[in-house]
PDB file of N, CA and C in Angstrom:
ATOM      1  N   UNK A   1       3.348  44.196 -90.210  1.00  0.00           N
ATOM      2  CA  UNK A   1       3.819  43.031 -89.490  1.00  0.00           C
ATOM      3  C   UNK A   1       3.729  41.832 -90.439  1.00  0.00           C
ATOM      4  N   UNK A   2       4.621  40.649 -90.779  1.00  0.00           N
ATOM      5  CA  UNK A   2       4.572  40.121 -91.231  1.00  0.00           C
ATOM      6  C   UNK A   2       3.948  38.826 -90.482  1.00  0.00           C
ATOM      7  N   UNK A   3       3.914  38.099 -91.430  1.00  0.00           N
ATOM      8  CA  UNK A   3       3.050  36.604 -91.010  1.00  0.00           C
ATOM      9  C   UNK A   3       4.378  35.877 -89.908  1.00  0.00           C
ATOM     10  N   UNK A   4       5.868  35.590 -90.197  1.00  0.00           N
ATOM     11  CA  UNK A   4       6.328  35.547 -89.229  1.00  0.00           C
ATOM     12  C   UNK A   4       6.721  36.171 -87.880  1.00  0.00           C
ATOM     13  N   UNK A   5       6.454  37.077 -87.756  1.00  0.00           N
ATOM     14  CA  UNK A   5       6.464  38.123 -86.787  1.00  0.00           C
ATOM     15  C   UNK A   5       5.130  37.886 -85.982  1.00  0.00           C
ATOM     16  N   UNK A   6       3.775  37.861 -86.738  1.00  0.00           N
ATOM     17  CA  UNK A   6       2.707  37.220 -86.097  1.00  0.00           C
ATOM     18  C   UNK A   6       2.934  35.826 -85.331  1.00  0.00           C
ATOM     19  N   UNK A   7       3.042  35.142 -86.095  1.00  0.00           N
ATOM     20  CA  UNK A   7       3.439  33.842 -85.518  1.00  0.00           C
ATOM     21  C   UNK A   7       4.293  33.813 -84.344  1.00  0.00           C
ATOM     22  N   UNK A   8       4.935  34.274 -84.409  1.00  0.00           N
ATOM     23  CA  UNK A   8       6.170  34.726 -83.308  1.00  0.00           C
ATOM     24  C   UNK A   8       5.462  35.082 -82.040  1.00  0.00           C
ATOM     25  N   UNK A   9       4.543  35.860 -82.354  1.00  0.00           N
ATOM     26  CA  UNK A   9       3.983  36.551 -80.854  1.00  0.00           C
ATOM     27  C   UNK A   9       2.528  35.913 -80.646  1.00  0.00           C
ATOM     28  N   UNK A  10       2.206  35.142 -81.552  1.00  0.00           N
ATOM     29  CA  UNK A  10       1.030  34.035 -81.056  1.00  0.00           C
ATOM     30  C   UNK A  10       1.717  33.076 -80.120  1.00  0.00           C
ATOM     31  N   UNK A  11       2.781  32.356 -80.686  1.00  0.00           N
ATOM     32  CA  UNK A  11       3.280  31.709 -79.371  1.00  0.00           C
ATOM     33  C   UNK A  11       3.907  32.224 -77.710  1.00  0.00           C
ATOM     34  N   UNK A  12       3.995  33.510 -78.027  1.00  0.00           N
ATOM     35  CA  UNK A  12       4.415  34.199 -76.984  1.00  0.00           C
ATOM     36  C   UNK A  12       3.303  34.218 -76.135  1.00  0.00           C
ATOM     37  N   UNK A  13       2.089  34.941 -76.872  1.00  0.00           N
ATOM     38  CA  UNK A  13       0.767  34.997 -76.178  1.00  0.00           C
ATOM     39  C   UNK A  13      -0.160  33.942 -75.826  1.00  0.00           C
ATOM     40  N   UNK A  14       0.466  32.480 -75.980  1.00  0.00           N
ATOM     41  CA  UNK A  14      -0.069  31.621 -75.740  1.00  0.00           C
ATOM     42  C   UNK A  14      -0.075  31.019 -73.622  1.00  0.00           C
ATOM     43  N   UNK A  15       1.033  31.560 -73.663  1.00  0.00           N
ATOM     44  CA  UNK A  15       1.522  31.394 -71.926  1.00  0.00           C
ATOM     45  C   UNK A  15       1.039  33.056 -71.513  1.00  0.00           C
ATOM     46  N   UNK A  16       0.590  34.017 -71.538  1.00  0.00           N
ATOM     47  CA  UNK A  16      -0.162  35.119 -70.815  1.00  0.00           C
ATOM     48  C   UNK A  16      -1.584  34.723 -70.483  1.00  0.00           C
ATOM     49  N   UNK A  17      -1.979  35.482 -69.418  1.00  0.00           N
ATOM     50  CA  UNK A  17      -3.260  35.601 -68.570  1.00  0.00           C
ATOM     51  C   UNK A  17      -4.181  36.832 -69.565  1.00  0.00           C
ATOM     52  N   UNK A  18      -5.282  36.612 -69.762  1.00  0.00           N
ATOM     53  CA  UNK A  18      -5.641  37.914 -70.181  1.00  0.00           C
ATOM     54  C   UNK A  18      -5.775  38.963 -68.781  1.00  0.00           C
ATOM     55  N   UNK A  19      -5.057  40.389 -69.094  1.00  0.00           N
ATOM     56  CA  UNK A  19      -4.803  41.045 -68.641  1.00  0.00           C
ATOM     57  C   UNK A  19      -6.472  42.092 -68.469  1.00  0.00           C
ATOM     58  N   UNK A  20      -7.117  42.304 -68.974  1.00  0.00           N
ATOM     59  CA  UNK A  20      -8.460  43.160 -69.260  1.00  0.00           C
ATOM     60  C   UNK A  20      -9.698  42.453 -69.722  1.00  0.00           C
ATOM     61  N   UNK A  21     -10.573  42.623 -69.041  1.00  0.00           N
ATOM     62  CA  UNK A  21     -12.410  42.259 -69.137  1.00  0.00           C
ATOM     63  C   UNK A  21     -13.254  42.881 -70.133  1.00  0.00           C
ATOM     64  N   UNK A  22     -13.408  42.858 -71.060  1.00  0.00           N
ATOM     65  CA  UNK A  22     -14.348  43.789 -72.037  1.00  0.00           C
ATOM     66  C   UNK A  22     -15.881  43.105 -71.541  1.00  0.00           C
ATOM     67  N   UNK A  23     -17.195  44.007 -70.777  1.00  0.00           N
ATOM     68  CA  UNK A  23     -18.478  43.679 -70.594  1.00  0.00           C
ATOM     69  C   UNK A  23     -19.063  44.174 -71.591  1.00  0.00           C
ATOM     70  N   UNK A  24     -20.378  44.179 -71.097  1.00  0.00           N
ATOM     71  CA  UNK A  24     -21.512  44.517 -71.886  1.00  0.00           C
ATOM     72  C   UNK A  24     -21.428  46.046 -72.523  1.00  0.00           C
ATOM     73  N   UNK A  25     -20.895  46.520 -71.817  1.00  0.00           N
ATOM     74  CA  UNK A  25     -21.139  48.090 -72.157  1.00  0.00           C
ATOM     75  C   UNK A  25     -19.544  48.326 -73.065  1.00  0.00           C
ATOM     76  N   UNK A  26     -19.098  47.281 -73.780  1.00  0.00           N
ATOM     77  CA  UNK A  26     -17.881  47.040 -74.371  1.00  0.00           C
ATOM     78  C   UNK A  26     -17.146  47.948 -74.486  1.00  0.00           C
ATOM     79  N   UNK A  27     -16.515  48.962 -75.999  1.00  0.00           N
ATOM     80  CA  UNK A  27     -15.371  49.609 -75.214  1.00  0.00           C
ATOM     81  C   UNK A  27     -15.865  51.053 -74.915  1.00  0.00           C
ATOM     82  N   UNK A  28     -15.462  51.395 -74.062  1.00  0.00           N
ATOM     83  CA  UNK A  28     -15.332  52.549 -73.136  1.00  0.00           C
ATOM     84  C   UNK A  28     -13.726  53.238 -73.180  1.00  0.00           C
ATOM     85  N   UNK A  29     -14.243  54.791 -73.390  1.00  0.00           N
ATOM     86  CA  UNK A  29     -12.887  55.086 -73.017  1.00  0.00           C
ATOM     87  C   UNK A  29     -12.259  54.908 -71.764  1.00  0.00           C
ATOM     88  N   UNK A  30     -12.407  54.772 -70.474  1.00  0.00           N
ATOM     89  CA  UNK A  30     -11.591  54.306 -69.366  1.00  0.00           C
ATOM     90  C   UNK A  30     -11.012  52.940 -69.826  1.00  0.00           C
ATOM     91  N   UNK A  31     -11.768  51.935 -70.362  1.00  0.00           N
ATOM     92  CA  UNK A  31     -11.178  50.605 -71.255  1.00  0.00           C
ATOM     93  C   UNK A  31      -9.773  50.964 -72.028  1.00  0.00           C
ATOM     94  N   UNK A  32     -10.128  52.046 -72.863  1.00  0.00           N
ATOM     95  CA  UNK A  32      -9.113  52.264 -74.025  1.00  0.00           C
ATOM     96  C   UNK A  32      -7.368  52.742 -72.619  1.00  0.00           C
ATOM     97  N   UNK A  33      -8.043  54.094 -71.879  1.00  0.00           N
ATOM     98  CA  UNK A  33      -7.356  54.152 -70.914  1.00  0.00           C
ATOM     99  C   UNK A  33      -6.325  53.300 -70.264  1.00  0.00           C
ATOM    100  N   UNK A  34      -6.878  52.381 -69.873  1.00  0.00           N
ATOM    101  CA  UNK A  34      -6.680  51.389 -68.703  1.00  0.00           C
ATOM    102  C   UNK A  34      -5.425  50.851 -69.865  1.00  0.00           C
ATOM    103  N   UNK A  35      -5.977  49.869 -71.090  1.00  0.00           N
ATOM    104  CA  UNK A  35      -5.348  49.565 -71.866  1.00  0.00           C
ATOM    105  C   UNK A  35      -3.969  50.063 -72.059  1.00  0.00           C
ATOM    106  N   UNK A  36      -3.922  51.073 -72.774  1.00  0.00           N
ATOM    107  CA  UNK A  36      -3.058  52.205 -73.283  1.00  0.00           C
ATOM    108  C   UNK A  36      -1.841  52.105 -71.791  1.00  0.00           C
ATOM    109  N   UNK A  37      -2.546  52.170 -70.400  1.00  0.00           N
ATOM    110  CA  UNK A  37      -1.311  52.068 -69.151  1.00  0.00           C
ATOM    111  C   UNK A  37      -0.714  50.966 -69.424  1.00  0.00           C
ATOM    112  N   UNK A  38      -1.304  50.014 -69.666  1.00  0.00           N
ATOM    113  CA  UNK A  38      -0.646  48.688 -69.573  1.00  0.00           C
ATOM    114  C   UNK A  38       0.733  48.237 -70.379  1.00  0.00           C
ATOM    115  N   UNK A  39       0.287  49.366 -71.787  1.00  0.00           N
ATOM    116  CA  UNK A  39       1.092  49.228 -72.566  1.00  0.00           C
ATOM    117  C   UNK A  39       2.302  50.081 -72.027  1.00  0.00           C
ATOM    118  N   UNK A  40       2.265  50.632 -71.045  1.00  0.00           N
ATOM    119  CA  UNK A  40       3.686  50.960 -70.464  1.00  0.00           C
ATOM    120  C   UNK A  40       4.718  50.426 -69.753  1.00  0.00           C
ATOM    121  N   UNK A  41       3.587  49.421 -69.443  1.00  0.00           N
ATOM    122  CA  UNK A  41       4.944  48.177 -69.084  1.00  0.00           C
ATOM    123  C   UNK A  41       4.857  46.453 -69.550  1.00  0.00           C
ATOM    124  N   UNK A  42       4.035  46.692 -70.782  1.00  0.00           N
ATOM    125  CA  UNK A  42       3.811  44.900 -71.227  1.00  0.00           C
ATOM    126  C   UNK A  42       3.956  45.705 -72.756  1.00  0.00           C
ATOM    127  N   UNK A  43       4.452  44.947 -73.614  1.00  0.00           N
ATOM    128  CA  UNK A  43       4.097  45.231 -75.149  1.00  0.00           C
ATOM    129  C   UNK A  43       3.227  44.059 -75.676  1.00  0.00           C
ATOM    130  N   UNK A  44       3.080  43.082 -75.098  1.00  0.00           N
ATOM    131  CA  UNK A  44       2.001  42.103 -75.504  1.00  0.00           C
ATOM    132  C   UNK A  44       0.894  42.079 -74.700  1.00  0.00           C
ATOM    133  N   UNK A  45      -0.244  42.675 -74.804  1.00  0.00           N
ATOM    134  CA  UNK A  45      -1.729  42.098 -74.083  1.00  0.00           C
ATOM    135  C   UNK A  45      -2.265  41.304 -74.651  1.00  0.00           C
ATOM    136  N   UNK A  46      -3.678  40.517 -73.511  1.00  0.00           N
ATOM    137  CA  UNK A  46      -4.196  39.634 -74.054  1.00  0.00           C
ATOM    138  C   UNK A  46      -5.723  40.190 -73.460  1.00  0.00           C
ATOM    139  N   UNK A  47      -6.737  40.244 -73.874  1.00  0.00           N
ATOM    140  CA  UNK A  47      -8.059  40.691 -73.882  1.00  0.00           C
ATOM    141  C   UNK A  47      -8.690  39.574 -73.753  1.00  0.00           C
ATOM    142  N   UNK A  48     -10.102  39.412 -72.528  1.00  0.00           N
ATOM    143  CA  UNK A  48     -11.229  38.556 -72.633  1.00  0.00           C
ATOM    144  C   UNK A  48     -12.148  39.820 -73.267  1.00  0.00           C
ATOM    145  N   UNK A  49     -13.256  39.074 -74.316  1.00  0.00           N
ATOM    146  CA  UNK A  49     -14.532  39.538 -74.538  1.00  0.00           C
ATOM    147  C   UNK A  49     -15.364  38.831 -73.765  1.00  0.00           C
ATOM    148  N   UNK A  50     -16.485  39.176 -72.675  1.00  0.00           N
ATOM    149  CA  UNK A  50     -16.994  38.494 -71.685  1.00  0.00           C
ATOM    150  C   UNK A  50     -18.108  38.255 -72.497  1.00  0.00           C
ATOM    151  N   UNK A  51     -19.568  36.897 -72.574  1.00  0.00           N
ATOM    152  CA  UNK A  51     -20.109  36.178 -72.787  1.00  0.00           C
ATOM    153  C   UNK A  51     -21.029  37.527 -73.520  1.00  0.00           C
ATOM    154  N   UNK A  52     -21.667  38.619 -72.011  1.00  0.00           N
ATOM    155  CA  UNK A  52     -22.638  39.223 -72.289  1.00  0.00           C
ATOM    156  C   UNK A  52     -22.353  40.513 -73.122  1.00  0.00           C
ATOM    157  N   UNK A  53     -20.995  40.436 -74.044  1.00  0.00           N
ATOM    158  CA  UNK A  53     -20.804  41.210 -74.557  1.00  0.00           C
ATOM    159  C   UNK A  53     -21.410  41.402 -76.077  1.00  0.00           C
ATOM    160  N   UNK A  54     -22.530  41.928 -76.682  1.00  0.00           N
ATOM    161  CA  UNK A  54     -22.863  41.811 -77.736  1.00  0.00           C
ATOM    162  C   UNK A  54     -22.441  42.177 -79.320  1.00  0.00           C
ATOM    163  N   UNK A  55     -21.052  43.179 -78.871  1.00  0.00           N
ATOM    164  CA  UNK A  55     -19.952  43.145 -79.985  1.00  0.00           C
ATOM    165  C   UNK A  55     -19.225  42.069 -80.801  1.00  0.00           C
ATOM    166  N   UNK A  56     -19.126  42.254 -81.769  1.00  0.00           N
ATOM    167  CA  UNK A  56     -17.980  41.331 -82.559  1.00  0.00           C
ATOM    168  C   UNK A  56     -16.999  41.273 -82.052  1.00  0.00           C
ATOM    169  N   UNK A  57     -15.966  40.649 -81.745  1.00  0.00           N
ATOM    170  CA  UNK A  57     -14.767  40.364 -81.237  1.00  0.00           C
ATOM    171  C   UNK A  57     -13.523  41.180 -82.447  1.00  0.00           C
ATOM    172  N   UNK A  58     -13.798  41.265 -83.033  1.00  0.00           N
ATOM    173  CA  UNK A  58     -12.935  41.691 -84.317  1.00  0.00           C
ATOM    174  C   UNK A  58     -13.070  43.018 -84.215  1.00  0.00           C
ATOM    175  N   UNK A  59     -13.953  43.373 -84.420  1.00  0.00           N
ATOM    176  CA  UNK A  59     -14.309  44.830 -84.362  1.00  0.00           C
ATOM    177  C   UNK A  59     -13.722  45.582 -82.891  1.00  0.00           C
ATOM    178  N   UNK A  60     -13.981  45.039 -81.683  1.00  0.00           N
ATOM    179  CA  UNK A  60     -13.696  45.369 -80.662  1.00  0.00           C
ATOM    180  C   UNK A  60     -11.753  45.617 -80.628  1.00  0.00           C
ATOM    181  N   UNK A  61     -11.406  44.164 -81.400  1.00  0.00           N
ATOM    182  CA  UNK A  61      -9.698  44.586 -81.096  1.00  0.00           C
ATOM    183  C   UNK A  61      -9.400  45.299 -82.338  1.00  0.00           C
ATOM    184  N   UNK A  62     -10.238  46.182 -83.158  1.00  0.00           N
ATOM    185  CA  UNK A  62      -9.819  47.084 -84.595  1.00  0.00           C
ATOM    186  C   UNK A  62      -9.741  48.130 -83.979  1.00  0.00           C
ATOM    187  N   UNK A  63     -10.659  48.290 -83.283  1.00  0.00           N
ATOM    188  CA  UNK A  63     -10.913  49.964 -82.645  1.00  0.00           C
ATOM    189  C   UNK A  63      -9.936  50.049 -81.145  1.00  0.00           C
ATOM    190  N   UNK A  64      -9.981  49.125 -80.794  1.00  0.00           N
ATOM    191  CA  UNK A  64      -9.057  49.026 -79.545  1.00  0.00           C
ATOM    192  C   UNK A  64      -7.340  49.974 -79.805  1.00  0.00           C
ATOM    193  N   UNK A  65      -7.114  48.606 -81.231  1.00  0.00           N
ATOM    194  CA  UNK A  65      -5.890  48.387 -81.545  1.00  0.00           C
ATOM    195  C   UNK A  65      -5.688  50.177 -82.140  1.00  0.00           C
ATOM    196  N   UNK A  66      -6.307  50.750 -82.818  1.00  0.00           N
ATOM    197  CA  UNK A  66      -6.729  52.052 -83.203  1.00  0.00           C
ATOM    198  C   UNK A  66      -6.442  53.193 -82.557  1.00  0.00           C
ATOM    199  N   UNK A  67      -7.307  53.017 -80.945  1.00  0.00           N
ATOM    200  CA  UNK A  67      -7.217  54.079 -80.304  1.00  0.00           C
ATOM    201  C   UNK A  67      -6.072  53.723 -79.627  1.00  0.00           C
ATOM    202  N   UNK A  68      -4.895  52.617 -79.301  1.00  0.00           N
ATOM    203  CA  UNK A  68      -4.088  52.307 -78.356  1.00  0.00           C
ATOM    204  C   UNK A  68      -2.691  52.385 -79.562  1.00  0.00           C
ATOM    205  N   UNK A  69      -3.196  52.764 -80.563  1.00  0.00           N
ATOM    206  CA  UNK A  69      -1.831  52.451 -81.757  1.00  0.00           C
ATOM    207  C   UNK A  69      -1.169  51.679 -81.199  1.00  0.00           C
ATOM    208  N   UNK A  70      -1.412  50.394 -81.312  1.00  0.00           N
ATOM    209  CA  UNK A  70      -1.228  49.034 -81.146  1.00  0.00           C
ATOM    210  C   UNK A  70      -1.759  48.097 -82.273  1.00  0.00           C
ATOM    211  N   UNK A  71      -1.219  46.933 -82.878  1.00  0.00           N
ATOM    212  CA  UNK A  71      -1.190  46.095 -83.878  1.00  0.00           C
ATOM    213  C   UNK A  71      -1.841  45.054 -82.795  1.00  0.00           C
ATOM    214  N   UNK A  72      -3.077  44.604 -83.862  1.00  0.00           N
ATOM    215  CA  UNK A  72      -3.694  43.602 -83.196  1.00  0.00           C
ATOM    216  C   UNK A  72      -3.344  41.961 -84.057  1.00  0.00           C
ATOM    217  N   UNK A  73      -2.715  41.137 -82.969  1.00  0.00           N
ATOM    218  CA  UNK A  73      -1.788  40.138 -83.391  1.00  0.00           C
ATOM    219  C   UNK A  73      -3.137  38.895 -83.989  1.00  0.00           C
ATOM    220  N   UNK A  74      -3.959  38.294 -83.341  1.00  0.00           N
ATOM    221  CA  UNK A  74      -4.764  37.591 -83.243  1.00  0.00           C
ATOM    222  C   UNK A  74      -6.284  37.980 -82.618  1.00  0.00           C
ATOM    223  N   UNK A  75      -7.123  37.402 -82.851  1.00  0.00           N
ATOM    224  CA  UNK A  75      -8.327  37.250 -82.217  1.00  0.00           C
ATOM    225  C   UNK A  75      -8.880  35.675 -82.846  1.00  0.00           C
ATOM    226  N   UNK A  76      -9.280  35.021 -81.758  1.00  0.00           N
ATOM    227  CA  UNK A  76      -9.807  33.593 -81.161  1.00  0.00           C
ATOM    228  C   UNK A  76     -10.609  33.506 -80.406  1.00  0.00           C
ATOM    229  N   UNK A  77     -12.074  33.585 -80.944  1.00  0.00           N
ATOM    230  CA  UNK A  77     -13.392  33.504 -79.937  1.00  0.00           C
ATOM    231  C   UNK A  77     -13.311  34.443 -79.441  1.00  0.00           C
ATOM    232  N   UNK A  78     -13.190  34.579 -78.153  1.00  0.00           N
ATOM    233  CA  UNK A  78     -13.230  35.890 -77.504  1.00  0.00           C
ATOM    234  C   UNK A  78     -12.284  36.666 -76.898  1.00  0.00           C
ATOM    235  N   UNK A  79     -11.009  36.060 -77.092  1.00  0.00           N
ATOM    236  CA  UNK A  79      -9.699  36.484 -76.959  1.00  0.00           C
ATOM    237  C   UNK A  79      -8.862  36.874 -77.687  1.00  0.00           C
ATOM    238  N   UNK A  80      -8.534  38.147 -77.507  1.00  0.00           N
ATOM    239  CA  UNK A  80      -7.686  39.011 -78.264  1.00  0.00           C
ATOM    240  C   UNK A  80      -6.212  39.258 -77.792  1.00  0.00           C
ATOM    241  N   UNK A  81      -5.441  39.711 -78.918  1.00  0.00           N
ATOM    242  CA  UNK A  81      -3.984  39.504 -78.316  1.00  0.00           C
ATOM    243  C   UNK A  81      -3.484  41.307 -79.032  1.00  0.00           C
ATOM    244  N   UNK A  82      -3.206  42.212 -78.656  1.00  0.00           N
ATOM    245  CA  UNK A  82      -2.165  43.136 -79.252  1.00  0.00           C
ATOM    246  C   UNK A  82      -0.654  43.057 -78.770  1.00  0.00           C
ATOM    247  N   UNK A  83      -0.240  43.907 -79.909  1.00  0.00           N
ATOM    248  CA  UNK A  83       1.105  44.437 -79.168  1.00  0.00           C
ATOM    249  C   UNK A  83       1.330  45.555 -79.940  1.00  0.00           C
ATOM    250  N   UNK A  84       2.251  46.439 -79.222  1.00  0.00           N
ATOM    251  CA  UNK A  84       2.795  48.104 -79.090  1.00  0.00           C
ATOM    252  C   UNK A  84       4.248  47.417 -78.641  1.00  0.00           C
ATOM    253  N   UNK A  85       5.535  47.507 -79.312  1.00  0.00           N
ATOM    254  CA  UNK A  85       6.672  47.392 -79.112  1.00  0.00           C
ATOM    255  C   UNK A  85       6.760  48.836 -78.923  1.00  0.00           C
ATOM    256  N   UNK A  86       8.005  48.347 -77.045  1.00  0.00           N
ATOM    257  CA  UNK A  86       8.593  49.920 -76.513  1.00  0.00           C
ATOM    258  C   UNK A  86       9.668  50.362 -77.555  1.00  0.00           C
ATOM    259  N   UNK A  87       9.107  51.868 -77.372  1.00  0.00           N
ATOM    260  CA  UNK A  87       9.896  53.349 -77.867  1.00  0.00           C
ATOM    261  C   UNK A  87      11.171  53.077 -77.635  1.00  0.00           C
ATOM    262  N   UNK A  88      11.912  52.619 -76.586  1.00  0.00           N
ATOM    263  CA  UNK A  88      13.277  52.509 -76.159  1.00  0.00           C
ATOM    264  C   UNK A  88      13.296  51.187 -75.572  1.00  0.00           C
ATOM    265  N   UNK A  89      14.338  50.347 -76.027  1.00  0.00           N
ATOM    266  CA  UNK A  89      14.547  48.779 -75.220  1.00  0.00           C
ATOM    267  C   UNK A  89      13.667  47.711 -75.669  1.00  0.00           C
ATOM    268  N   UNK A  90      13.137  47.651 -76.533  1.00  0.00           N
ATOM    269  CA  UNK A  90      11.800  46.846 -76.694  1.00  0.00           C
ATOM    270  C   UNK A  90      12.532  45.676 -76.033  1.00  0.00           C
ATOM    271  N   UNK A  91      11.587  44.525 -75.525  1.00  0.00           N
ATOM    272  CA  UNK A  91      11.799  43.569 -74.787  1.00  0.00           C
ATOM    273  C   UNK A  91      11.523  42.064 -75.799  1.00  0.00           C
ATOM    274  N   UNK A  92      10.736  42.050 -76.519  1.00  0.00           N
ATOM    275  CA  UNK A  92      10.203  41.427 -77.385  1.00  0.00           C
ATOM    276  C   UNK A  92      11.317  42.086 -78.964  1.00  0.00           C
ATOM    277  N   UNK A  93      12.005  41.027 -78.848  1.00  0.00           N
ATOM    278  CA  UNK A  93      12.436  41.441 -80.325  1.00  0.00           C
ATOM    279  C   UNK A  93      12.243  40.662 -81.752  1.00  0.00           C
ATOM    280  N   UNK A  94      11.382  40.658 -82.724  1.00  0.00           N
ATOM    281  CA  UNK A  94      10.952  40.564 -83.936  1.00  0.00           C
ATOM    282  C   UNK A  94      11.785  39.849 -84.834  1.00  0.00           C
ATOM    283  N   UNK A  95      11.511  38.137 -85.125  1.00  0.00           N
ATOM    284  CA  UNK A  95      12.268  38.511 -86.425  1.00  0.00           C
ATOM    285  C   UNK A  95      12.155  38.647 -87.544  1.00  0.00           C
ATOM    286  N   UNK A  96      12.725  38.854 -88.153  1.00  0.00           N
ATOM    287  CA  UNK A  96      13.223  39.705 -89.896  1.00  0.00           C
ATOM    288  C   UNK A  96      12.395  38.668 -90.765  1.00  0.00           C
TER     289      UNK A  96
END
């Protein structure tokens, strides 16, 4: 992904809700799960890391982004942003 292409979908992800709660017991596979559905109908998520979470924030959207083969766009304090562009139709289109 390039630096404009990032940029591109930081402003996109600036107007989303985070969609998923990461707690204390941080990621979990039902987490990775849950995730991974979402990506069947959003190609951009946005992640809270909650207060009592004692993980790195970085680390959390490496392994996320990993198990969800998803590109992790940003991380900011405790908010994380991926995206997984759809197999067919992507909705979000990239530019060059």
């Amino acid at each position: 992904m390039t630096s404009k292409q990032r940029s591109y979908l930081k402003g996109l992800a600036m107007n989303i809700d985070p969609v998923f709660q990461i707690g204390k017991a941080s990621v979990t596979p039902e987490n990775v799960d849950a995730i991974s559905e979402v990506f069947n109908t959003h190609e951009l998520v946005k992640i809270a890391v909650l207060k009592n979470c004692i993980d790195d924030p970085k680390e959390i959207a490496n392994t996320v982004a990993e198990r969800t083969h998803s590109q992790v766009v940003q991380v900011i304090g405790k908010k994380i942003v991926l995206y997984k562009a759809f197999k067919e139709n992507p909705k979000i289109i990239l530019p060059k």
